[in-house]
Protein backbone atom coordinates (compact mmCIF):
# COMPACT_ATOMS: atom_id res chain seq x y z
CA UNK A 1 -7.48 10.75 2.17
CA UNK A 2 -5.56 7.27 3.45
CA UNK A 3 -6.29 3.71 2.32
CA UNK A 4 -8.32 1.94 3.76
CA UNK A 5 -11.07 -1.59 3.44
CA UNK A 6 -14.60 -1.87 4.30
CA UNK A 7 -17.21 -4.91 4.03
CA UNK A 8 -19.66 -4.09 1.32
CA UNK A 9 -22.41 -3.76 1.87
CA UNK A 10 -21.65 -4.19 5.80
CA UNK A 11 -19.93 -6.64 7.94
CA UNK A 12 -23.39 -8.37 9.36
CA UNK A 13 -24.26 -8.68 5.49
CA UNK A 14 -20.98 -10.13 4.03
CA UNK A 15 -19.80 -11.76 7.41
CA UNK A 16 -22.31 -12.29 9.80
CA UNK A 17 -22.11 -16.01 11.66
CA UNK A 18 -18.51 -16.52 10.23
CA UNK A 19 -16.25 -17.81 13.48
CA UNK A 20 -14.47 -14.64 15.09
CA UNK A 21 -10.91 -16.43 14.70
CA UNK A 22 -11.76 -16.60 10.48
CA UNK A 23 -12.74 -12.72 10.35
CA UNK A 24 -9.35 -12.13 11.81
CA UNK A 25 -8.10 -13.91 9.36
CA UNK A 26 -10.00 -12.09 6.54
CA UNK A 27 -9.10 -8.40 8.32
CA UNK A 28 -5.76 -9.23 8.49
CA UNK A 29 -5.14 -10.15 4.63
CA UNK A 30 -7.44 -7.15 4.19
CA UNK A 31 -5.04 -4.85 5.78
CA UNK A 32 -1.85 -6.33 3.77
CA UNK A 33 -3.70 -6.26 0.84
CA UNK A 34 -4.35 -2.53 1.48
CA UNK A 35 -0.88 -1.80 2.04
CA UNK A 36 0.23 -3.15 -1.02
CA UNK A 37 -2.63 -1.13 -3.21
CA UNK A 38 -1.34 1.97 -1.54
CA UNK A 39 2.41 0.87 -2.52
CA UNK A 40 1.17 0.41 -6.00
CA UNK A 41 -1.18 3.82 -6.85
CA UNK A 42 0.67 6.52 -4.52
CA UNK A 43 -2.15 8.91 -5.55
CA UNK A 44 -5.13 6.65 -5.86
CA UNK A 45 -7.86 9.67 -6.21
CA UNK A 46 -5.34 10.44 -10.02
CA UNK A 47 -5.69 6.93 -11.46
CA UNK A 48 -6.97 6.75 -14.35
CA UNK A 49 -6.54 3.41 -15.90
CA UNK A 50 -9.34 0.58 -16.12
CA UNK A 51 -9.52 -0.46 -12.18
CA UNK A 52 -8.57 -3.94 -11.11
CA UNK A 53 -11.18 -6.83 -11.16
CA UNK A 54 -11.83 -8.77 -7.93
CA UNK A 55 -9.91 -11.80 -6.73
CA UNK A 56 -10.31 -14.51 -4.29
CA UNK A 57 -8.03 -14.50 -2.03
CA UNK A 58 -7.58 -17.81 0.11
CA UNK A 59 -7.10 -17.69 4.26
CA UNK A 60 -6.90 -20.20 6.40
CA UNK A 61 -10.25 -21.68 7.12
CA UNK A 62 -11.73 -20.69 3.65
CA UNK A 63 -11.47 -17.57 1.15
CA UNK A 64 -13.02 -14.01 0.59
CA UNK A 65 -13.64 -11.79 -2.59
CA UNK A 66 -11.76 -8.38 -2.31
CA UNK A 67 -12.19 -5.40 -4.73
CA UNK A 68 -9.22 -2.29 -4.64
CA UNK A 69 -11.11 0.78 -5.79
CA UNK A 70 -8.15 2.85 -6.91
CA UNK A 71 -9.96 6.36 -6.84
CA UNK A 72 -11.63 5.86 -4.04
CA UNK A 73 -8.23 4.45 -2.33
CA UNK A 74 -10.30 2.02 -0.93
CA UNK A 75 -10.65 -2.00 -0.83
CA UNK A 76 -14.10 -4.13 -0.26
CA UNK A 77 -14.81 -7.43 1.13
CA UNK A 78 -17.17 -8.77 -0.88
CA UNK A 79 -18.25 -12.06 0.27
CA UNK A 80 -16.44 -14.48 2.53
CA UNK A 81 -16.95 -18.44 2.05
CA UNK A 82 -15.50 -20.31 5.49
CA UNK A 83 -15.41 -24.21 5.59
């Protein structure tokens, strides 16, 4: 299994109407973000501690909520909030 983000509970749901040039934004602190978490728990699907709690994290153009799911060696976009 490999890291990877999603949009909970889909893209059209979390994202939908948000200008194209702040999604890339978004995807591309998603995929750093991933990197990192897989940096941090090398074997994700073994963790057993109490899972992180969501943060905002701030892009240009507004922010987005983002969720690492250690066992499931996963991250979510939550909601995104563009200005």
């Amino acid at each position: 299994m490999t890291w990877r983000w999603e949009y909970d509970p889909s893209e059209e749901y979390v994202a939908g109407g948000a200008p194209p040039a702040f999604i890339a934004e978004v995807e591309k602190k998603a995929d750093e973000l991933i990197r990192a978490a897989e940096a941090l728990y090398l074997d994700g699907t073994r963790y057993e501690g109490v899972g992180p709690k969501s943060e905002t994290v701030d892009v240009p153009g507004g922010m987005f909520v983002f969720l690492i799911v250690p066992r499931f060696q996963c991250g979510y976009v939550l909601q995104v909030t563009w200005i």
